[in-house]
Protein backbone atom coordinates (compact mmCIF):
# COMPACT_ATOMS: atom_id res chain seq x y z
CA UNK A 1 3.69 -37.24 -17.98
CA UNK A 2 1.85 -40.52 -19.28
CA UNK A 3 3.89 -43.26 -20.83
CA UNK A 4 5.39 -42.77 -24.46
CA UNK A 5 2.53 -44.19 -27.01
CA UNK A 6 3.58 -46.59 -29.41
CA UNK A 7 2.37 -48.66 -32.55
CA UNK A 8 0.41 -47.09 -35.66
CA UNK A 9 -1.01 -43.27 -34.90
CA UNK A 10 -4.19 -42.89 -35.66
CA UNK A 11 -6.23 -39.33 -36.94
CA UNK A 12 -6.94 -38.45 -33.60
CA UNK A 13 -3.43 -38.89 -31.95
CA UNK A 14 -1.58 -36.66 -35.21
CA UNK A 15 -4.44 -34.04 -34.15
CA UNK A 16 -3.08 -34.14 -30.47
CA UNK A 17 0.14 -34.14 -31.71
CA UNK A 18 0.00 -31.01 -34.00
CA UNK A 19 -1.84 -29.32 -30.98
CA UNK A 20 0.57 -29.98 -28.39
CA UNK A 21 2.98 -28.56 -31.06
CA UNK A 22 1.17 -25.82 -31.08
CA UNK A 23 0.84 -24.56 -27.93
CA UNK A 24 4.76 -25.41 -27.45
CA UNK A 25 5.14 -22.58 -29.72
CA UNK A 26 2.78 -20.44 -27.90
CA UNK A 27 4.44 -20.96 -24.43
CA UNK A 28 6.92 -18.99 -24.56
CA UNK A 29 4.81 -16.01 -25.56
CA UNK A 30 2.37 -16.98 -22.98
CA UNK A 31 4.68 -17.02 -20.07
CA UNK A 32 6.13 -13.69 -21.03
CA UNK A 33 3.42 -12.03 -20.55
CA UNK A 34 4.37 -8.55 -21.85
CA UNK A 35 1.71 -5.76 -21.94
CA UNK A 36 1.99 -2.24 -23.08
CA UNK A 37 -1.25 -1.35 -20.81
CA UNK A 38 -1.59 -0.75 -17.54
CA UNK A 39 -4.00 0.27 -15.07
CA UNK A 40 -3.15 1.56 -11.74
CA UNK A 41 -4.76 2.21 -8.69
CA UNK A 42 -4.70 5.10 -5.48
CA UNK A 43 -6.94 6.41 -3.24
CA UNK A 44 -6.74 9.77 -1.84
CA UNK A 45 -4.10 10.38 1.39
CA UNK A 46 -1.51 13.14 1.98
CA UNK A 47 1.47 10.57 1.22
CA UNK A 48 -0.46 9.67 -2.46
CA UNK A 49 -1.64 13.06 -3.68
CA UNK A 50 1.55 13.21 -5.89
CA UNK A 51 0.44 10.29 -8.25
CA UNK A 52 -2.89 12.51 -8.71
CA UNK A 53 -0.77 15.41 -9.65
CA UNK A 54 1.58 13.12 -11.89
CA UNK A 55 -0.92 11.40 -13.49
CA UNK A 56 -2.77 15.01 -14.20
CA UNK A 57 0.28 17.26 -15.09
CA UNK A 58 1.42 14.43 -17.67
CA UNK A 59 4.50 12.90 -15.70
CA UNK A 60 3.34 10.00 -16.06
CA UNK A 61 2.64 9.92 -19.47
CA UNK A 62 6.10 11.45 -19.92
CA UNK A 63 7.60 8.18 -18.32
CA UNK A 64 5.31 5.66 -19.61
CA UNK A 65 6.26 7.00 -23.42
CA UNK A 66 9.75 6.59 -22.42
CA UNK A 67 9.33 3.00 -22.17
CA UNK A 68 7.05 2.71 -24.63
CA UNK A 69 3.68 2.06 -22.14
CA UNK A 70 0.59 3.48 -21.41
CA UNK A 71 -0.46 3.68 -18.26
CA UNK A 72 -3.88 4.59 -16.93
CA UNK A 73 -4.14 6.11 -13.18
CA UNK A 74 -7.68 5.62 -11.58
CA UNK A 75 -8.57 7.69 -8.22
CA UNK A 76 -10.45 5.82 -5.48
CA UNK A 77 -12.14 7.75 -2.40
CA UNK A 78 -12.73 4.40 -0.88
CA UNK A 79 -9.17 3.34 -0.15
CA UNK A 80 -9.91 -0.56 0.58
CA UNK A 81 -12.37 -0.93 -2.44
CA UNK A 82 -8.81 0.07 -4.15
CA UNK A 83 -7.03 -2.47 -3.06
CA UNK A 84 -10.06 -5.11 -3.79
CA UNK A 85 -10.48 -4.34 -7.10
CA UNK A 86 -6.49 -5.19 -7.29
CA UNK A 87 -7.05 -8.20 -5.43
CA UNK A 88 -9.85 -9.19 -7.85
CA UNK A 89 -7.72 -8.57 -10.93
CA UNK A 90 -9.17 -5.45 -12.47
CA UNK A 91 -5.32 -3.53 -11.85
CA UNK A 92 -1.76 -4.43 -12.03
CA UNK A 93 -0.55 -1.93 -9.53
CA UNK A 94 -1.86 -0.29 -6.57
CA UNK A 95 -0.91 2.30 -3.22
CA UNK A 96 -1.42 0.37 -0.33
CA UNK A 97 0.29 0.17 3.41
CA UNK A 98 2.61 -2.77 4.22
CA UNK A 99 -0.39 -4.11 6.38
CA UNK A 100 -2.54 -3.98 4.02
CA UNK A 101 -0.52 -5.38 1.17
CA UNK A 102 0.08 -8.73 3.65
CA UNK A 103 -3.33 -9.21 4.79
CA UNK A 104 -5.38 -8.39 1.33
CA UNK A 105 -4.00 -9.20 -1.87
CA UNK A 106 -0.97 -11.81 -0.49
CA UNK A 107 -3.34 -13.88 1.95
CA UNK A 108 -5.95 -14.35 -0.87
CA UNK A 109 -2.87 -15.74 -3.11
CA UNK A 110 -1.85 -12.81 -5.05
CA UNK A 111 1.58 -12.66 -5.71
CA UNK A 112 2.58 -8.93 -4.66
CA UNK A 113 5.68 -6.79 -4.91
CA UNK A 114 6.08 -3.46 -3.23
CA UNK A 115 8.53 -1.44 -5.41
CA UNK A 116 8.81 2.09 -3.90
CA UNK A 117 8.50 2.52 -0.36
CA UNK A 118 7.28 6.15 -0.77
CA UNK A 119 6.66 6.78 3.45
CA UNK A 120 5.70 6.15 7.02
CA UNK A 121 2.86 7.96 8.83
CA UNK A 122 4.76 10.16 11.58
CA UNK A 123 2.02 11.32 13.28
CA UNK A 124 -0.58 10.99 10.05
CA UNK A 125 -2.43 8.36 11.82
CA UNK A 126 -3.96 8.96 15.14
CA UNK A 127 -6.21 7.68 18.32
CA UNK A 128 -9.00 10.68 19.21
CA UNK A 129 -10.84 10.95 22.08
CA UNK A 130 -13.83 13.41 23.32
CA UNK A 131 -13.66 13.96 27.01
CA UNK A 132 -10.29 12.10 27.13
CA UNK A 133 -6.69 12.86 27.79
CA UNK A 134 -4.99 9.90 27.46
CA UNK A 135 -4.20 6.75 25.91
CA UNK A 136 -6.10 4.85 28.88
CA UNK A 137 -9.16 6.88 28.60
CA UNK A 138 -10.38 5.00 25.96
CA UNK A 139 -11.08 1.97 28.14
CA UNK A 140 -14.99 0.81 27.42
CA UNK A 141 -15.61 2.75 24.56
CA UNK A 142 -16.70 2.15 21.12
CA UNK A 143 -14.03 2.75 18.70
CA UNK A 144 -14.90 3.85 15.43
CA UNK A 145 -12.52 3.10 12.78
CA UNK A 146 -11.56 1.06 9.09
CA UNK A 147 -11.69 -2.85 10.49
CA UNK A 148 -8.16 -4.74 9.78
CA UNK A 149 -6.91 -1.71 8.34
CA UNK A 150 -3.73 -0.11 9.60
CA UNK A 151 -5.93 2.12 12.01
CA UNK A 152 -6.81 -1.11 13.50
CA UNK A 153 -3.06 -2.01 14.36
CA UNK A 154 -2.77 1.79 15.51
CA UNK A 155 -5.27 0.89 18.00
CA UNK A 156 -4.22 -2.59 19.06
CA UNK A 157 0.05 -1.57 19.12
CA UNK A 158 -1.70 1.65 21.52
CA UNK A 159 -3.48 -0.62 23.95
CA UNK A 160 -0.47 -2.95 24.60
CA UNK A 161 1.72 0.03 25.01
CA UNK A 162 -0.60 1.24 27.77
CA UNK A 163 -1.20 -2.08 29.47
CA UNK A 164 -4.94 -2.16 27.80
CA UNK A 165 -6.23 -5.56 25.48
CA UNK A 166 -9.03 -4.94 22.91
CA UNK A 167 -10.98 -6.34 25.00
CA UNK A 168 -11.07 -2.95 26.77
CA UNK A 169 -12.93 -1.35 23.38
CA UNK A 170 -15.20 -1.96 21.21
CA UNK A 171 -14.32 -1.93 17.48
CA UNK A 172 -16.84 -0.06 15.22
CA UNK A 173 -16.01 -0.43 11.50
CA UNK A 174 -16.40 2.30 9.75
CA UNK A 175 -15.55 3.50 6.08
CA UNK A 176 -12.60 6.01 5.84
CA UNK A 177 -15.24 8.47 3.58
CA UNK A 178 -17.38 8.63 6.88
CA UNK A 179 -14.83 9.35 9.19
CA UNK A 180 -14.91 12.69 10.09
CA UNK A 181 -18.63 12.48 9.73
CA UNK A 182 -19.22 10.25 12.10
CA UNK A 183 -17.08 11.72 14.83
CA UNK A 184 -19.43 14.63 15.35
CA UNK A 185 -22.02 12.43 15.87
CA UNK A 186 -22.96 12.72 19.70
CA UNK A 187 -22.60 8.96 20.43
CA UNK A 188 -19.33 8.53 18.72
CA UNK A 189 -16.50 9.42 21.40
CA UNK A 190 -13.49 7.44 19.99
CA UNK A 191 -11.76 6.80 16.61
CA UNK A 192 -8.87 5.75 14.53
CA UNK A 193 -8.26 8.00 11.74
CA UNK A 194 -5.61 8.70 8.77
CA UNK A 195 -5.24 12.27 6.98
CA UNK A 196 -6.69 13.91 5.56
CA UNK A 197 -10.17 12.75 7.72
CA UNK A 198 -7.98 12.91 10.81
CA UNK A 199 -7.01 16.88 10.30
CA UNK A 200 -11.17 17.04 9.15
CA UNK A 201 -12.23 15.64 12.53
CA UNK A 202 -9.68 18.19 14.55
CA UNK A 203 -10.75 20.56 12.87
CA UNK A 204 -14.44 19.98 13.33
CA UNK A 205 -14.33 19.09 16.68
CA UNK A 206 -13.04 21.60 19.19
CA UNK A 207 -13.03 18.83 22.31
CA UNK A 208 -11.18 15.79 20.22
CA UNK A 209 -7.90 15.43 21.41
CA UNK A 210 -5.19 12.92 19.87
CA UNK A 211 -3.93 10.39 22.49
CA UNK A 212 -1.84 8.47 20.33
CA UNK A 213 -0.12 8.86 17.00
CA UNK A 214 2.09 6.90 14.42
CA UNK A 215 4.77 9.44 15.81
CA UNK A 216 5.10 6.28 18.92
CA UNK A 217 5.50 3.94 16.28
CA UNK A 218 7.74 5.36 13.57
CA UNK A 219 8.09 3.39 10.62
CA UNK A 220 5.56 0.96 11.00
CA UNK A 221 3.05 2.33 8.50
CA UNK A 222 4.56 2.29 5.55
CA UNK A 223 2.30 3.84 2.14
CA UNK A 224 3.47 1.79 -1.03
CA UNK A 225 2.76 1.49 -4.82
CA UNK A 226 2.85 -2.44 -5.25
CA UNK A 227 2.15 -3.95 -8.35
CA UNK A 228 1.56 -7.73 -9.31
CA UNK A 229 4.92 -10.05 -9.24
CA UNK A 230 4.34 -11.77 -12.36
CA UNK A 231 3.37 -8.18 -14.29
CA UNK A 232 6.71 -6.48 -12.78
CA UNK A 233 8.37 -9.82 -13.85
CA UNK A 234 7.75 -9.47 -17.54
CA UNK A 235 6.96 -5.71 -17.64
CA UNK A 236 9.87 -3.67 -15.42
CA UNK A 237 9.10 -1.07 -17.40
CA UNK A 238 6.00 -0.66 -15.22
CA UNK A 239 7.76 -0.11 -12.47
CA UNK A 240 10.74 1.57 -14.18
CA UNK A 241 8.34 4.57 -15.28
CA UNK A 242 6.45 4.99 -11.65
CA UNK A 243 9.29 5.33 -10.11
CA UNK A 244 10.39 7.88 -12.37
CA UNK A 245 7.53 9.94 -11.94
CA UNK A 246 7.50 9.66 -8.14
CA UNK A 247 10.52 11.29 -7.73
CA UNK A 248 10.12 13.87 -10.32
CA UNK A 249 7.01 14.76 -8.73
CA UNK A 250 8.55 15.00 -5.25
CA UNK A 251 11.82 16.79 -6.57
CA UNK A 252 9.21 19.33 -8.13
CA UNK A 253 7.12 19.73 -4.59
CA UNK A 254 10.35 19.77 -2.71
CA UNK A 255 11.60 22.78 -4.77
CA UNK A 256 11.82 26.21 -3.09
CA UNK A 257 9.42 27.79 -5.99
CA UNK A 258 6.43 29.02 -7.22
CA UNK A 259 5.87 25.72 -9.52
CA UNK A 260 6.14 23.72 -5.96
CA UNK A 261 3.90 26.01 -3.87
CA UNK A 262 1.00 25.58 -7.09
CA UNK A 263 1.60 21.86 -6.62
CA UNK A 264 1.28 21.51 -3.29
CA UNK A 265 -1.91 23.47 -3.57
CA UNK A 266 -3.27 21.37 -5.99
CA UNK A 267 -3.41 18.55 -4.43
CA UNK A 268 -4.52 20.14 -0.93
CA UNK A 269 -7.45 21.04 -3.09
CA UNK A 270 -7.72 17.77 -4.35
CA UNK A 271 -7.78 16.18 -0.72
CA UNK A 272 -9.99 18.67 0.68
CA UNK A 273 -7.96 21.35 2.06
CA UNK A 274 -6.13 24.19 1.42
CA UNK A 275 -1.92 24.56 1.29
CA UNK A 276 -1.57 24.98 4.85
CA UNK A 277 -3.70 22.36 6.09
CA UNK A 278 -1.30 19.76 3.20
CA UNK A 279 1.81 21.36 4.63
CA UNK A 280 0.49 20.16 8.11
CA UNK A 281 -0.23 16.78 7.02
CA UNK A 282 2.77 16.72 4.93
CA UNK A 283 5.20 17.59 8.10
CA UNK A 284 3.10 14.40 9.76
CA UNK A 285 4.61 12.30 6.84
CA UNK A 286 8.26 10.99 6.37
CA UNK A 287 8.28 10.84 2.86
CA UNK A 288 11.60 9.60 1.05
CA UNK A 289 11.93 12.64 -1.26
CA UNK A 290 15.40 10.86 -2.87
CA UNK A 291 15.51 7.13 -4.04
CA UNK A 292 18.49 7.04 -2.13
CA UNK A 293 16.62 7.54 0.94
CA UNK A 294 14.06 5.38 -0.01
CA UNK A 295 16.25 2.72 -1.38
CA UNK A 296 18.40 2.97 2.35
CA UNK A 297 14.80 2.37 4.23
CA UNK A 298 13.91 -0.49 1.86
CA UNK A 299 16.93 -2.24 2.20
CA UNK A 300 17.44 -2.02 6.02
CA UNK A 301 17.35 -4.93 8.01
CA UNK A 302 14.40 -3.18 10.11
CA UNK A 303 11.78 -3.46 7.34
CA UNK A 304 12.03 -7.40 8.12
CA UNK A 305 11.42 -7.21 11.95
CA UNK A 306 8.55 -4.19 10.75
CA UNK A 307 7.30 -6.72 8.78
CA UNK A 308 7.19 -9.90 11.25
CA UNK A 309 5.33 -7.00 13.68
CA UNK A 310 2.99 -6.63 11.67
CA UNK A 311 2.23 -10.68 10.45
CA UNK A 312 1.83 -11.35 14.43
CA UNK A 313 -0.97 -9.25 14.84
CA UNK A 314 -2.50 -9.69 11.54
CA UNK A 315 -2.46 -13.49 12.96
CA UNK A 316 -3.34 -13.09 16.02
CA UNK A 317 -6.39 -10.88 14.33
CA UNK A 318 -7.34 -13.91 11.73
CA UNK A 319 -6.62 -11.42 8.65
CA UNK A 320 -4.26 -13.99 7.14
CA UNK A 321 -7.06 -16.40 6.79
CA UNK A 322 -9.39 -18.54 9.51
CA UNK A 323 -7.62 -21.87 8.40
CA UNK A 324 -4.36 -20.55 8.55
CA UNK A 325 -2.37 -22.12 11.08
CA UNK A 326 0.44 -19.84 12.22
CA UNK A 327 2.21 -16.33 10.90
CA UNK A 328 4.60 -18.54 8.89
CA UNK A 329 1.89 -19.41 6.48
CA UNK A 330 2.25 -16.58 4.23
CA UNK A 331 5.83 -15.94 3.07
CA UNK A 332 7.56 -12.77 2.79
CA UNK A 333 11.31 -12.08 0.55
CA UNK A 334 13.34 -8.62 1.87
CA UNK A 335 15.38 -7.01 -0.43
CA UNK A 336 18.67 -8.20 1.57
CA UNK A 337 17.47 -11.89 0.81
CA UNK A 338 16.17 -12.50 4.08
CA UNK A 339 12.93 -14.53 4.31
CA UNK A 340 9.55 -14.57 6.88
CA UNK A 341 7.16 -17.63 6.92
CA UNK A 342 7.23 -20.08 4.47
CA UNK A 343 9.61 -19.87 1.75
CA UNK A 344 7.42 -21.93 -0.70
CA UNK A 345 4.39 -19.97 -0.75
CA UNK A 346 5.79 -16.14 -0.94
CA UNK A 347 3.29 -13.98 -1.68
CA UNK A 348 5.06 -9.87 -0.33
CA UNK A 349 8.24 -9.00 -1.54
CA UNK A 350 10.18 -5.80 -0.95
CA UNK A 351 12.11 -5.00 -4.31
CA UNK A 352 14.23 -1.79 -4.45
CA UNK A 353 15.84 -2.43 -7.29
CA UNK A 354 14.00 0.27 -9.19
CA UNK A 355 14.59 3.46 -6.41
CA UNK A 356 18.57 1.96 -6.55
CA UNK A 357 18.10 2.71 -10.35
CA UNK A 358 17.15 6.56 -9.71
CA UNK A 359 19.52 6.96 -6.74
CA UNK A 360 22.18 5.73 -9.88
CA UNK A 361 20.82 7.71 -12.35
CA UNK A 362 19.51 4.42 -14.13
CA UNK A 363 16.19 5.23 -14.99
């Protein structure tokens, strides 16, 4: 602040005066930035098909009028476009992986909170090879996959298991849509895949066998909805009525009945496949089906060494940023309290507060 002016205002200082007024009133309604509209992001995987069904089936709407919000729920088949377009501020919330939600939207600055932990790949995410049986087959191929994405970290956390560097492999990026495609190609002998392209490719190619999977790695991929910190801040009711219809849409699928089996269906038609091929991917997926269980995971002093996993290599990788000195740049809050990196620029945070709501019947 400049020094206190003194003497004889003139026009143009009771002008600056009246305007400073002004916008003293306005601040408060400026910093609480409450919305009643909302647009949300997800792209199309085995752990996310529910928030299609929700959003189609009207559970969403059902929770959103609860809390007096609307809330619009946009499908992407291009799964990192998704979280770009939430990066770039066209959505307030978005499904993404932990990885993900570290190395895209919180090292470009955006403030990002991850408020339901809905899963972790078990066995959803996998290594394929033609001619190959194992992990160290893949040594001086070309490896065809979504670059910086978590199939990238399935690859590199494969090759230091099995005594390999990426510097045994070549990386080929390739979109998630052309996948499968591109693994019946003749000159494509290696990939990185995620469901449902990864039970497309197995299915399509007789030879490809799976030499590693998320299975050696359980809870490491984690599939989120995270929303923007300063939206959930003045708007909890965003979050309040997601979670709300996340569980009642798993409750329903979990449900030994004909209302669960049509679900289930659904939205193995709506991923490309047909019930039995979901189930599959389904049984390849812990999903929390209780906010208990996913407020237990969230809360667990594991997420936090997860989470410092997963900032090494996204480091070590340069996803954090080229100028970014070490993994401590970008900061991280657990819901525990517990901190990673620098504690003055936190950009992820893991918030259960809203599953410990539905575990209590709070919602």
């Amino acid at each position: 602040m400049g020094k206190l002016m003194t003497g004889k205002p003139t026009r143009t200082w009771l002008h600056a005066l009246l305007l400073i007024a002004g916008l003293a009133l306005l601040w408060p309604l400026q910093a609480n930035a409450q919305q009643t509209r909302f647009k949300v992001a997800w792209s199309i995987y085995s752990g996310w098909m529910p928030w299609g069904y929700a959003a189609e089936h009207g559970i969403v709407d059902k929770w959103a009028d609860k809390y007096g919000i609307d809330i619009e729920m946009v499908q992407f088949n291009d799964y990192i476009e998704s979280i770009n377009q939430y990066t770039a501020g066209d959505f307030d919330a978005c499904t993404m992986t932990n990885m993900d939600a570290l190395t895209l939207p919180a090292a470009s600055g955006v403030d990002t909170t991850a408020f339901i932990l809905g899963d972790y790949s078990d066995g959803n995410d996998a290594i394929v090879l033609k001619n190959g049986t194992t992990m160290r087959d893949i040594k001086g191929r070309r490896v065809n996959l979504v670059e910086l994405s978590v199939s990238h970290y399935l690859l590199a956390r494969a090759l230091d298991m099995h005594g390999l560097s990426e510097k045994d492999v070549t990386v080929v990026n390739t979109s998630d849509a052309d996948a499968a495609s591109s693994f019946l190609t003749r000159d494509v002998t290696a990939a990185a895949a995620w469901n449902p392209q990864l039970s497309r490719i197995m299915a399509q190619s007789p030879d490809a066998v799976q030499v590693f999977t998320s299975k050696q790695i359980p809870g490491e991929i984690i599939d989120m909805m995270a929303a923007k910190t300063e939206v959930l801040k003045d708007n909890p009711a965003l979050a309040k009525a997601l979670t709300g219809a996340w569980f009642e849409t798993l409750a329903l699928m979990r449900s030994d009945t004909d209302a669960a089996a049509d679900a289930r269906a659904e939205m193995a038609r709506d991923s490309g496949t047909d019930l039995a091929g979901y189930d599959a991917q389904l049984a390849l997926t812990h999903i929390f089906y209780s906010p208990a269980e996913a407020h237990r995971f969230t809360a667990a002093p594991g997420l936090r060494e997860t989470m410092n996993k997963v900032r090494r290599f996204s480091f070590e990788k340069g996803l954090l940023g080229e100028s970014t000195p070490s993994p401590d740049a970008i900061g991280m809050a657990f819901d525990d309290g517990s901190r990673l990196g620098d504690q003055h620029n936190v950009k992820l945070r893991f918030d259960a507060r809203y599953v410990k709501l539905a575990a209590d019947g709070g919602l």
